[in-house]
PDB file of N, CA and C in Angstrom:
ATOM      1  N   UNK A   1      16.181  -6.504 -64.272  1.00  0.00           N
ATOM      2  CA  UNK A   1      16.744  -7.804 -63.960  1.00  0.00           C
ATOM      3  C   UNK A   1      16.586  -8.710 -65.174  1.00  0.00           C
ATOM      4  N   UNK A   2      17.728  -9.231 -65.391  1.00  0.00           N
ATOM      5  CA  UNK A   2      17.665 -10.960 -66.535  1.00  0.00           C
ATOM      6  C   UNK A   2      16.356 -11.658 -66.000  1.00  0.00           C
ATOM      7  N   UNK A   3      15.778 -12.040 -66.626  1.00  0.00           N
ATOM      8  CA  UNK A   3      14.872 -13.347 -66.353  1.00  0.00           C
ATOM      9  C   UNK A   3      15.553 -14.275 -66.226  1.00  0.00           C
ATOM     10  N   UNK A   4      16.417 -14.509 -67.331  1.00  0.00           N
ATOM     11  CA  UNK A   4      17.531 -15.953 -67.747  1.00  0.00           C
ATOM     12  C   UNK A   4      17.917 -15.744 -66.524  1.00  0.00           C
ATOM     13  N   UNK A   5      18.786 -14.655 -66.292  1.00  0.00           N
ATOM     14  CA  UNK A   5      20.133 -14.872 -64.861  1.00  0.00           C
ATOM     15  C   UNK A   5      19.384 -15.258 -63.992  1.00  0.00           C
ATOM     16  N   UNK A   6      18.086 -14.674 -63.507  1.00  0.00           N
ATOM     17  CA  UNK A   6      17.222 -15.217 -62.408  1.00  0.00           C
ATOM     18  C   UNK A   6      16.893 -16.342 -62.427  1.00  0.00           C
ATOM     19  N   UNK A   7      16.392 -17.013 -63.464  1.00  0.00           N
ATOM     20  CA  UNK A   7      16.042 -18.101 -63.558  1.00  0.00           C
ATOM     21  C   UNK A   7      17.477 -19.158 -63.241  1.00  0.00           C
ATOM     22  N   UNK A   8      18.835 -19.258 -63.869  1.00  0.00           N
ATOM     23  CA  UNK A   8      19.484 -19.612 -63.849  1.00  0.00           C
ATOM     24  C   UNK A   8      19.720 -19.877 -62.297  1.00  0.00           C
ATOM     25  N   UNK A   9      19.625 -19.185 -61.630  1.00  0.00           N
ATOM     26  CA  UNK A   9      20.346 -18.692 -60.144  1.00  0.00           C
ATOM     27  C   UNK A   9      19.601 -19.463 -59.243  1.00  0.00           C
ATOM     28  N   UNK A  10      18.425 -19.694 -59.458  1.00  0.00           N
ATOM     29  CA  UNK A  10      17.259 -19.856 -59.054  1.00  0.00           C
ATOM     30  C   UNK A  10      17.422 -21.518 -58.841  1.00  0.00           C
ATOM     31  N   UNK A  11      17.488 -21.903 -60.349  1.00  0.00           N
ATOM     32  CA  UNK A  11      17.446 -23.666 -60.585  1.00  0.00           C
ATOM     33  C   UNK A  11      19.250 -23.718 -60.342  1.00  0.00           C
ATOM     34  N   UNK A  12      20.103 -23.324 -59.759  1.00  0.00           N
ATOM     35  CA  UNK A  12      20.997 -23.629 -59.096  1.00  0.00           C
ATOM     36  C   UNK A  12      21.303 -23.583 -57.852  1.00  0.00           C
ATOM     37  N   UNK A  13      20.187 -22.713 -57.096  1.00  0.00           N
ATOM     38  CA  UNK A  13      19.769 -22.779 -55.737  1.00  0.00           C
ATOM     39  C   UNK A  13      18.907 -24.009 -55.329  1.00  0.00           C
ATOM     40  N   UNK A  14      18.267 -24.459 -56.118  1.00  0.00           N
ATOM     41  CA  UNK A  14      17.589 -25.312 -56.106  1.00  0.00           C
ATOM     42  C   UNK A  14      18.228 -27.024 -56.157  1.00  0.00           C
ATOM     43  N   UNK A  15      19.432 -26.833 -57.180  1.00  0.00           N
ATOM     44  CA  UNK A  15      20.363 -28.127 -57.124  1.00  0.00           C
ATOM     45  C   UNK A  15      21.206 -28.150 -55.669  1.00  0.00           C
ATOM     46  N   UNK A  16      21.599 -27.390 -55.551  1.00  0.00           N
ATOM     47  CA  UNK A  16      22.290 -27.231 -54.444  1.00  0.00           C
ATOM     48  C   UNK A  16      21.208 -27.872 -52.934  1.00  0.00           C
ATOM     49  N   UNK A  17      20.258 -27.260 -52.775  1.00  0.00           N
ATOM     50  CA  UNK A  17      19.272 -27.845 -51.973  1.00  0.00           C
ATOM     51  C   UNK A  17      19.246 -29.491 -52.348  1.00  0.00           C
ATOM     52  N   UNK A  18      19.122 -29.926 -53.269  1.00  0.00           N
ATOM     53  CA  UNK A  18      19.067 -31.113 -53.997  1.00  0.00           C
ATOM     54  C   UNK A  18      20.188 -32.184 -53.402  1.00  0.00           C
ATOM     55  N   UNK A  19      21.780 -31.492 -53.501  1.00  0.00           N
ATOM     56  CA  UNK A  19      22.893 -32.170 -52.353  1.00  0.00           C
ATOM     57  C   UNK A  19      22.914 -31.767 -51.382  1.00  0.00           C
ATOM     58  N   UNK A  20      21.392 -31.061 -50.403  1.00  0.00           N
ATOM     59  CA  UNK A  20      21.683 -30.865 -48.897  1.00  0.00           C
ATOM     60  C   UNK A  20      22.583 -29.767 -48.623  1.00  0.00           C
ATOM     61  N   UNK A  21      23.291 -28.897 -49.487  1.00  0.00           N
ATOM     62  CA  UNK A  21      23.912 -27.354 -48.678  1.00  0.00           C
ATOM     63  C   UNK A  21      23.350 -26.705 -48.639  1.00  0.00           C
ATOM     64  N   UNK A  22      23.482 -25.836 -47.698  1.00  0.00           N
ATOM     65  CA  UNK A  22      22.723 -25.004 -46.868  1.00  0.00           C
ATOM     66  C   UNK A  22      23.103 -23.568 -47.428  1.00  0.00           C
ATOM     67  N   UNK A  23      22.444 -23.024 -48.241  1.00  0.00           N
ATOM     68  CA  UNK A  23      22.726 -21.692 -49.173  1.00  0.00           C
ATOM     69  C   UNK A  23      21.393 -20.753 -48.305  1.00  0.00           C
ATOM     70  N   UNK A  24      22.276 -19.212 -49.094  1.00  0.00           N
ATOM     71  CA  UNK A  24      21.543 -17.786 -48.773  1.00  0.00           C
ATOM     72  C   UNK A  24      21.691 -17.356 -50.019  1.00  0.00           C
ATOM     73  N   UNK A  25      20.809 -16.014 -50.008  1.00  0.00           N
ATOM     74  CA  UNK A  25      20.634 -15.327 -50.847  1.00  0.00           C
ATOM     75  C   UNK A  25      21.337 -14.118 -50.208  1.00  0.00           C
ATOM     76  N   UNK A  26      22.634 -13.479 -51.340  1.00  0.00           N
ATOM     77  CA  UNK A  26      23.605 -12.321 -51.274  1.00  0.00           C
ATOM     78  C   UNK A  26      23.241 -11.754 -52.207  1.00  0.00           C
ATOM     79  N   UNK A  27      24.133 -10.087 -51.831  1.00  0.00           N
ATOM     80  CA  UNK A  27      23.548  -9.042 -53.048  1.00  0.00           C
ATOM     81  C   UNK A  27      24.419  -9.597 -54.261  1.00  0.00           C
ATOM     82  N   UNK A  28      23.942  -9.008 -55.508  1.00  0.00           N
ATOM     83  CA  UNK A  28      24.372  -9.434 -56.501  1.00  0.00           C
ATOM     84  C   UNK A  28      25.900  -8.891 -56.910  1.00  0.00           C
ATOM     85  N   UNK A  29      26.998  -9.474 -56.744  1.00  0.00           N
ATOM     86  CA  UNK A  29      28.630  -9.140 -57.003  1.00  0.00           C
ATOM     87  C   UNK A  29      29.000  -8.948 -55.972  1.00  0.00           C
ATOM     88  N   UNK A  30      28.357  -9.375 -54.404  1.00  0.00           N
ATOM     89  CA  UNK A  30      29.182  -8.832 -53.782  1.00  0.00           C
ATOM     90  C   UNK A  30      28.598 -10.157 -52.326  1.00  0.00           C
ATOM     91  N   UNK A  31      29.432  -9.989 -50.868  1.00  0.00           N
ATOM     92  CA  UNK A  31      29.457 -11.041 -49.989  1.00  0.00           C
ATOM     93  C   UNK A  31      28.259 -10.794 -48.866  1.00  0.00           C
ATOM     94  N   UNK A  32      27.570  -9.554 -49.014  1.00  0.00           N
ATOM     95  CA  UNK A  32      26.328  -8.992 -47.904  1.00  0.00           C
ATOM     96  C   UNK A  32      25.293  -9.991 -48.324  1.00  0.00           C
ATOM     97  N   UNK A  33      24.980 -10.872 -46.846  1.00  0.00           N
ATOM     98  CA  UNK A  33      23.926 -11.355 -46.891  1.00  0.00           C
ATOM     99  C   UNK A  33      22.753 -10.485 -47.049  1.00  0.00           C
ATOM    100  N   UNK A  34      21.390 -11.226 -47.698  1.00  0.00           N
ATOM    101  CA  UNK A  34      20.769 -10.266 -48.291  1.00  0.00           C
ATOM    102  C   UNK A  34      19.200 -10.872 -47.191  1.00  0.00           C
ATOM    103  N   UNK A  35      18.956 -11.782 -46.456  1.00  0.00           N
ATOM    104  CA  UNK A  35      18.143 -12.209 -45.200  1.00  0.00           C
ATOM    105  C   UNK A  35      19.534 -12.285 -43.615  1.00  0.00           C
ATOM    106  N   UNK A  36      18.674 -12.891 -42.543  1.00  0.00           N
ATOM    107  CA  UNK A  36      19.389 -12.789 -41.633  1.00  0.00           C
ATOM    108  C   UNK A  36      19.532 -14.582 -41.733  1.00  0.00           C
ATOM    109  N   UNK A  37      20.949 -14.960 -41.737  1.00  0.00           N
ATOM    110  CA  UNK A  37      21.718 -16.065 -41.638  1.00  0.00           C
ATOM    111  C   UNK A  37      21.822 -17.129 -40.804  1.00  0.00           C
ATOM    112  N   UNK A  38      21.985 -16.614 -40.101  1.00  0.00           N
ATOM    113  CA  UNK A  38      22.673 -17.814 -38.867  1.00  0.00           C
ATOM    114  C   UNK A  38      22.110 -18.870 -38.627  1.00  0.00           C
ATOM    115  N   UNK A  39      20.493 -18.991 -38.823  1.00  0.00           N
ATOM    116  CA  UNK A  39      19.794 -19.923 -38.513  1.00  0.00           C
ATOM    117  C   UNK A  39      20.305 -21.151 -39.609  1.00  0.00           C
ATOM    118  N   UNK A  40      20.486 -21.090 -40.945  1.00  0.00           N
ATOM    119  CA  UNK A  40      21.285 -21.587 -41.662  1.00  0.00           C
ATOM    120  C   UNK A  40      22.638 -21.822 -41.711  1.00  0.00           C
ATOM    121  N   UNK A  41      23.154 -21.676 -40.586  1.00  0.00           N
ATOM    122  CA  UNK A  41      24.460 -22.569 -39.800  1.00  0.00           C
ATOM    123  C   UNK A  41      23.902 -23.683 -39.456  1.00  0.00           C
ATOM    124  N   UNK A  42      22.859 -24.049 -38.733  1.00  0.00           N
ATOM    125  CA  UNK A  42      22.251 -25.016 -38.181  1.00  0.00           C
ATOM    126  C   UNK A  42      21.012 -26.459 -39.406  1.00  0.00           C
ATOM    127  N   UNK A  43      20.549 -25.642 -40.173  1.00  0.00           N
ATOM    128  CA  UNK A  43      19.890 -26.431 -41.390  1.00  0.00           C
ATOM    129  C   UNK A  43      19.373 -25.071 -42.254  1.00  0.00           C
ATOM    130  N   UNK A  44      19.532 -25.984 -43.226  1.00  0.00           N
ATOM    131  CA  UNK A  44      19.477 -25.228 -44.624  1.00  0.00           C
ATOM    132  C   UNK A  44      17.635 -25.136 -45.168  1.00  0.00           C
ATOM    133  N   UNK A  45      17.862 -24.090 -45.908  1.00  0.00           N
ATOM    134  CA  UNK A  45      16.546 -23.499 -45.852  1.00  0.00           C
ATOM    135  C   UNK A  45      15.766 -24.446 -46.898  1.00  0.00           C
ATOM    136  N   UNK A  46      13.915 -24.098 -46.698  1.00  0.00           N
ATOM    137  CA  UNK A  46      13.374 -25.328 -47.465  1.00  0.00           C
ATOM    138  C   UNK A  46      13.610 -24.686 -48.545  1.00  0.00           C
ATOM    139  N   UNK A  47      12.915 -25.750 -49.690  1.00  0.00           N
ATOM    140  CA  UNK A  47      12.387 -24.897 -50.716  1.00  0.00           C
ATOM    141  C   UNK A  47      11.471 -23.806 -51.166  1.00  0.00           C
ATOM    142  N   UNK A  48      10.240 -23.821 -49.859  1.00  0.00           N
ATOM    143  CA  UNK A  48       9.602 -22.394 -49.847  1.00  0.00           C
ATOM    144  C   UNK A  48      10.153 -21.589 -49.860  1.00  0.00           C
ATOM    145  N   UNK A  49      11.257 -21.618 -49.126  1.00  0.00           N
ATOM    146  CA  UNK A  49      12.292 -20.570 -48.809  1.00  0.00           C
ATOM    147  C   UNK A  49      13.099 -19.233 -49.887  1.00  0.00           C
ATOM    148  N   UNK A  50      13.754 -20.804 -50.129  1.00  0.00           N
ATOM    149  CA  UNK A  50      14.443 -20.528 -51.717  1.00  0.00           C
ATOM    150  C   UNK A  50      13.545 -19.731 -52.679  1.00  0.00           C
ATOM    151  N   UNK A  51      12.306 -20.898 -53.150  1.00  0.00           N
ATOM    152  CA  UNK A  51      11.292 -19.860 -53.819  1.00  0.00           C
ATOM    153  C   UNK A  51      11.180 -18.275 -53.296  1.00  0.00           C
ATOM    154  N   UNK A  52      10.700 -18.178 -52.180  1.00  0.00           N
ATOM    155  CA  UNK A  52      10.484 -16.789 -51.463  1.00  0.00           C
ATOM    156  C   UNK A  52      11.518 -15.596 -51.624  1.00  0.00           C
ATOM    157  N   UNK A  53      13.106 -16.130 -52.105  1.00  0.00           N
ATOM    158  CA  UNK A  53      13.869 -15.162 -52.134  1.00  0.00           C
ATOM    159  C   UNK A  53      13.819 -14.639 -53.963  1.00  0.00           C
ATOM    160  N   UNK A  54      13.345 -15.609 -54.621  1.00  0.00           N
ATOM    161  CA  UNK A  54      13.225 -15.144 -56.112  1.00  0.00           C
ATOM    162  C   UNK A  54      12.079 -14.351 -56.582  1.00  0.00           C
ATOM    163  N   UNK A  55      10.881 -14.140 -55.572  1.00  0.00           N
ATOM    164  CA  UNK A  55       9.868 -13.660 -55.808  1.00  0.00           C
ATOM    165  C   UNK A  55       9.792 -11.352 -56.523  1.00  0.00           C
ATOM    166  N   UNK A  56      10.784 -11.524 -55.396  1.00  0.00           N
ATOM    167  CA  UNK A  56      11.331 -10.009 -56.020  1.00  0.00           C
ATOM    168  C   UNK A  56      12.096  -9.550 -57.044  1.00  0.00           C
ATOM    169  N   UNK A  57      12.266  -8.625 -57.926  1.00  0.00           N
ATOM    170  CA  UNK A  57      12.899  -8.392 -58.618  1.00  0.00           C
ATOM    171  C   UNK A  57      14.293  -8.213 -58.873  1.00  0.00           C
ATOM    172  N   UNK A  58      14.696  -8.351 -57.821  1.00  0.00           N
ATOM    173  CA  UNK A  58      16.039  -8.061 -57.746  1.00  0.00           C
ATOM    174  C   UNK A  58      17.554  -9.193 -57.982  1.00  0.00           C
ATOM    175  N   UNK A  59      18.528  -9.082 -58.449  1.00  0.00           N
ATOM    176  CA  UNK A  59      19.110  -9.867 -58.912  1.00  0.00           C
ATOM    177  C   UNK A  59      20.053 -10.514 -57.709  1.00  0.00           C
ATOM    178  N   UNK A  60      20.139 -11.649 -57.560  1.00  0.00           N
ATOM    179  CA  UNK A  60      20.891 -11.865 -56.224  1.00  0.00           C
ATOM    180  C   UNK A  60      22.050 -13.212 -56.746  1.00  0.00           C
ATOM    181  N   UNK A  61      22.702 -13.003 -55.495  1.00  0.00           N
ATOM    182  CA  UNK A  61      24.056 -14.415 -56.627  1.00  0.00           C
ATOM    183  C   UNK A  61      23.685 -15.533 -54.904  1.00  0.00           C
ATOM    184  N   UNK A  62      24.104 -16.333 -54.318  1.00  0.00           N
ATOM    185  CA  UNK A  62      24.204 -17.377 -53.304  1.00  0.00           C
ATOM    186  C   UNK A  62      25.252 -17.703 -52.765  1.00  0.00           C
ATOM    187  N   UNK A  63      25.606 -17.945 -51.402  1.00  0.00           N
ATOM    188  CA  UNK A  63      26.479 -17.964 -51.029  1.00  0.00           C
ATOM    189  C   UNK A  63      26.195 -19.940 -50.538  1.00  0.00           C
ATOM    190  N   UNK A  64      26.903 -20.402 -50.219  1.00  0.00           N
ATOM    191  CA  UNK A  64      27.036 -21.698 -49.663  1.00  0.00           C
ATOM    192  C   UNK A  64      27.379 -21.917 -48.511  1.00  0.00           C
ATOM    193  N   UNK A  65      26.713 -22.027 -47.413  1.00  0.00           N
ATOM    194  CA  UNK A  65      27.109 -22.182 -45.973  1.00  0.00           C
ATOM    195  C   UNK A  65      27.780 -23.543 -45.991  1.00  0.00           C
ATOM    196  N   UNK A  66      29.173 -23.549 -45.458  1.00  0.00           N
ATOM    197  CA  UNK A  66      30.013 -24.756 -45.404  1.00  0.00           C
ATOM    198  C   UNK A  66      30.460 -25.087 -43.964  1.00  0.00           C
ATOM    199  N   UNK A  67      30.891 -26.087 -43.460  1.00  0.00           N
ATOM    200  CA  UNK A  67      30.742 -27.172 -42.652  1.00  0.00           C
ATOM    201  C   UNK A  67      29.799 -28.341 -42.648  1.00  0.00           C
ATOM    202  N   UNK A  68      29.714 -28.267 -40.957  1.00  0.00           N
ATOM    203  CA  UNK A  68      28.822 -29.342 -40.987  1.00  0.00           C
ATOM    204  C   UNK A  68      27.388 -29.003 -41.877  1.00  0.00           C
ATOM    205  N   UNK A  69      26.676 -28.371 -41.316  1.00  0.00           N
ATOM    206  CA  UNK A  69      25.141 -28.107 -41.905  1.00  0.00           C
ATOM    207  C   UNK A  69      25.356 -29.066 -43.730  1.00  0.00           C
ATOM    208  N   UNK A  70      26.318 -28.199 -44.014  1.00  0.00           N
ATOM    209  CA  UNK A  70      26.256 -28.994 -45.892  1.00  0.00           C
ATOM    210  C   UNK A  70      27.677 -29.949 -46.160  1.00  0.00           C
ATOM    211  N   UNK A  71      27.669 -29.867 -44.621  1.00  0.00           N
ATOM    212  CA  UNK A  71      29.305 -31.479 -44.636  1.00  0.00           C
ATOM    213  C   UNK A  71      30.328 -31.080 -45.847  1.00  0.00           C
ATOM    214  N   UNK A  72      30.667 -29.849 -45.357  1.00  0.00           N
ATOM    215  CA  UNK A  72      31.344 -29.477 -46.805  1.00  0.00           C
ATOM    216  C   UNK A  72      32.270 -28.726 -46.135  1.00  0.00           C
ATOM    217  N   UNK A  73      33.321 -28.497 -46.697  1.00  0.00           N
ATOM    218  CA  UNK A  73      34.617 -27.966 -46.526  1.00  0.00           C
ATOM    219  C   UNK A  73      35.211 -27.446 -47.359  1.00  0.00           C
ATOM    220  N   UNK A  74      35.895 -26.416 -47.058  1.00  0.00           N
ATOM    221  CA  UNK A  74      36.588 -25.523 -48.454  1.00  0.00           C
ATOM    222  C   UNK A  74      37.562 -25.048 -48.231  1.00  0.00           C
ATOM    223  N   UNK A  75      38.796 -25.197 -49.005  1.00  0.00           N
ATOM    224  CA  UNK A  75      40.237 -24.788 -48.905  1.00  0.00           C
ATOM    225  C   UNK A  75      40.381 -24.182 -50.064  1.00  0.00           C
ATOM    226  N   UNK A  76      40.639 -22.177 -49.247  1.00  0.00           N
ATOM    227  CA  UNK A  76      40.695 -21.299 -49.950  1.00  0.00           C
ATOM    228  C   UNK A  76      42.465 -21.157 -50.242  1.00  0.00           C
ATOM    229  N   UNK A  77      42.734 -20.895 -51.731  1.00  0.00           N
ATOM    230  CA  UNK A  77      43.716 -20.672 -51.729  1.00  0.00           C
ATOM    231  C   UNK A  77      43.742 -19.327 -52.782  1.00  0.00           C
ATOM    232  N   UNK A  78      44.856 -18.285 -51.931  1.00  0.00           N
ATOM    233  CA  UNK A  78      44.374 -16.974 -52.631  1.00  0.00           C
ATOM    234  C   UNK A  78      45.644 -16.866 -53.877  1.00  0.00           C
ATOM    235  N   UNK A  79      46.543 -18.081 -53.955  1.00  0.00           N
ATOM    236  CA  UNK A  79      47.714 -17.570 -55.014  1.00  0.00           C
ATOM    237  C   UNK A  79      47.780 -18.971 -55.397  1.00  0.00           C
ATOM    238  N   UNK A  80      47.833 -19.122 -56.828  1.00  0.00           N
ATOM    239  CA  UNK A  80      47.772 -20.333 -57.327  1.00  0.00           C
ATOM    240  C   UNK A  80      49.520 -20.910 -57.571  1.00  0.00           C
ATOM    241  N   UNK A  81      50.476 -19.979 -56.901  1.00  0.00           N
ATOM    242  CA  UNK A  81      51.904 -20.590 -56.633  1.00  0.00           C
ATOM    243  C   UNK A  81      51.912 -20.937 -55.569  1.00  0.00           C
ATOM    244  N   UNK A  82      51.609 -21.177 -54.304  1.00  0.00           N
ATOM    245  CA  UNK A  82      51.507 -21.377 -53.184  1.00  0.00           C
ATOM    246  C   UNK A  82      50.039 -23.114 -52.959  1.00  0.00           C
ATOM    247  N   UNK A  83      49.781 -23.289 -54.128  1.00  0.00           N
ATOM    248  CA  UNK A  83      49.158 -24.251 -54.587  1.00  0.00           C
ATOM    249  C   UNK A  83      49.575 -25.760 -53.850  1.00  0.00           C
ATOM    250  N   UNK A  84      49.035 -26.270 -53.081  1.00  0.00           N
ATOM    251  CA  UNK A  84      49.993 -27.472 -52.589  1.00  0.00           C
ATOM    252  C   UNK A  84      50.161 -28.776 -53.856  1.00  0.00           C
ATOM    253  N   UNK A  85      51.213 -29.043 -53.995  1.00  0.00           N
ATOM    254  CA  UNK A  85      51.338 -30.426 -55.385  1.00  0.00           C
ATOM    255  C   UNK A  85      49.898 -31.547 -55.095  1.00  0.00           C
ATOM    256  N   UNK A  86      49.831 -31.992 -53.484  1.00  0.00           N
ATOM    257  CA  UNK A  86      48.628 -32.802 -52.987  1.00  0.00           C
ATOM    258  C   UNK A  86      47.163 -32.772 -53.919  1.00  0.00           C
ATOM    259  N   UNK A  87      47.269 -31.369 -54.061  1.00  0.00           N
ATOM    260  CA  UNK A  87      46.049 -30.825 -54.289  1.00  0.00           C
ATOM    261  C   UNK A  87      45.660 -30.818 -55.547  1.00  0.00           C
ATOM    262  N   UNK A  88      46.633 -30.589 -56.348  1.00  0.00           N
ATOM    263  CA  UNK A  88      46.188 -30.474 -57.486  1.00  0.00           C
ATOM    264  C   UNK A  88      45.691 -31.616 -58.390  1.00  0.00           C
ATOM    265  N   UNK A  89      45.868 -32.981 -57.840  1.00  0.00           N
ATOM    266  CA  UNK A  89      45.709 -34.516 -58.103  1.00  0.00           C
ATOM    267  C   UNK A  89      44.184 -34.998 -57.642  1.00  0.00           C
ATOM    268  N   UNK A  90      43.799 -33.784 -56.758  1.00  0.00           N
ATOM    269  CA  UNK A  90      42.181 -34.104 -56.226  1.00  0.00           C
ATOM    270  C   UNK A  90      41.190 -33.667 -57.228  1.00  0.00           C
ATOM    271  N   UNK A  91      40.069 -34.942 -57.276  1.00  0.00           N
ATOM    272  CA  UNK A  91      39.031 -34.678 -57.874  1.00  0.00           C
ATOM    273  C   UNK A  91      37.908 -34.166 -56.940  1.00  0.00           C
ATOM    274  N   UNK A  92      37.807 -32.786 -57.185  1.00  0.00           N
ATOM    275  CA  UNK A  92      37.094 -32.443 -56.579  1.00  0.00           C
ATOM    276  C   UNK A  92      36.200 -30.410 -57.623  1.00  0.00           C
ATOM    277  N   UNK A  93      35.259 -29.962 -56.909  1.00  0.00           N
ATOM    278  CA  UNK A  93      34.798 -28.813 -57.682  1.00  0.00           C
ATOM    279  C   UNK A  93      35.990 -27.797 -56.474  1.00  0.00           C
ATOM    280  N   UNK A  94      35.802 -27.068 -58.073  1.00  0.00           N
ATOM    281  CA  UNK A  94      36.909 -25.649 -57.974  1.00  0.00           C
ATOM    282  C   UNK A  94      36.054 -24.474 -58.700  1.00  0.00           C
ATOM    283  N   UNK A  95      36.070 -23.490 -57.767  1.00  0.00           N
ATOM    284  CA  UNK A  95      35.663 -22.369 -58.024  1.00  0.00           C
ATOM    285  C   UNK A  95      36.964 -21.109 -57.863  1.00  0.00           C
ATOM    286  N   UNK A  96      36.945 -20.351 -59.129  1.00  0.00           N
ATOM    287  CA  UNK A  96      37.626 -19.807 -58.962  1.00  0.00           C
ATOM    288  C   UNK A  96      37.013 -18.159 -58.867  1.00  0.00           C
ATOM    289  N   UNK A  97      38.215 -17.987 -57.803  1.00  0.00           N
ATOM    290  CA  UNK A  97      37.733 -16.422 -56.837  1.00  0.00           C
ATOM    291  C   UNK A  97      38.574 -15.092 -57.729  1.00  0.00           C
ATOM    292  N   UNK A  98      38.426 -13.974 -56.902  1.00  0.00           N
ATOM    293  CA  UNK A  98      39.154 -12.921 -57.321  1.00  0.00           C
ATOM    294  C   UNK A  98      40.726 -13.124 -57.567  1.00  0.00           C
ATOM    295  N   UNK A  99      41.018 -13.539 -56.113  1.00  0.00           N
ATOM    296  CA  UNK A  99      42.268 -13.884 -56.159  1.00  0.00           C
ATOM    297  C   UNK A  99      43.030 -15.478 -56.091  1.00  0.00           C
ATOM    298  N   UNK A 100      42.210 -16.486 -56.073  1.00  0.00           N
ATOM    299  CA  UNK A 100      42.929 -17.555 -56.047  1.00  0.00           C
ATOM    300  C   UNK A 100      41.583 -18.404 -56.657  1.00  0.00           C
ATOM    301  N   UNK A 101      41.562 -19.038 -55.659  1.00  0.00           N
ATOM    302  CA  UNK A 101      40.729 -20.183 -56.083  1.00  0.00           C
ATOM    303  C   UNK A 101      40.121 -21.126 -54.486  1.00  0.00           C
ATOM    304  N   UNK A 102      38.791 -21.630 -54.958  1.00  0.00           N
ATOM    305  CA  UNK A 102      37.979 -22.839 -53.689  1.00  0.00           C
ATOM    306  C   UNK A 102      38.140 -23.841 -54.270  1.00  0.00           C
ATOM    307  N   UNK A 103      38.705 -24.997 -53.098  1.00  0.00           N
ATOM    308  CA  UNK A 103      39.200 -26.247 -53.800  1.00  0.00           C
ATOM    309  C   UNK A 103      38.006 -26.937 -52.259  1.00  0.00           C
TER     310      UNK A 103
END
């Protein structure tokens, strides 16, 4: 495992806690939660928590539980021609996916 990537992953799990979303720890490149979830539909995990999932060696990426819990919302769009004009005028974070993009 990176130290850096861990570390990196780590103090971005940590910002994220920082604006209140409610994140997990997934396998690394891929969408399998890597603890059991659901309870984090409801509130987001402490920071012991967080700490507790970096303690192992293993490299993990985060997923972001969205709705209410982290008052967050996400409009997936999988083809960037199908793009609404509305949208593209919003200031807002964009992550871009395999096939499109999180607005």
């Amino acid at each position: 495992m990176s130290e850096k990537t861990s570390e990196k992953t780590l103090t971005q799990a940590l910002k994220y806690l920082d604006l209140n979303f409610s994140i997990i720890p997934i396998v690394y490149k891929q969408k399998k939660p890597l603890i059991p979830w659901k309870k984090y539909q409801k509130v987001p995990p402490t920071r012991e928590e967080i700490l507790s999932w970096f303690k192992n060696e293993t490299l993990l990426n985060l997923a972001v539980i969205t709705g209410r819990v982290s008052r967050l919302v996400v409009i997936d769009i999988d083809s960037k021609d199908v793009l609404p004009a509305w949208l593209k005028n919003i200031e807002t974070w964009i992550a871009k996916t395999s096939r499109g993009y999180h607005f």
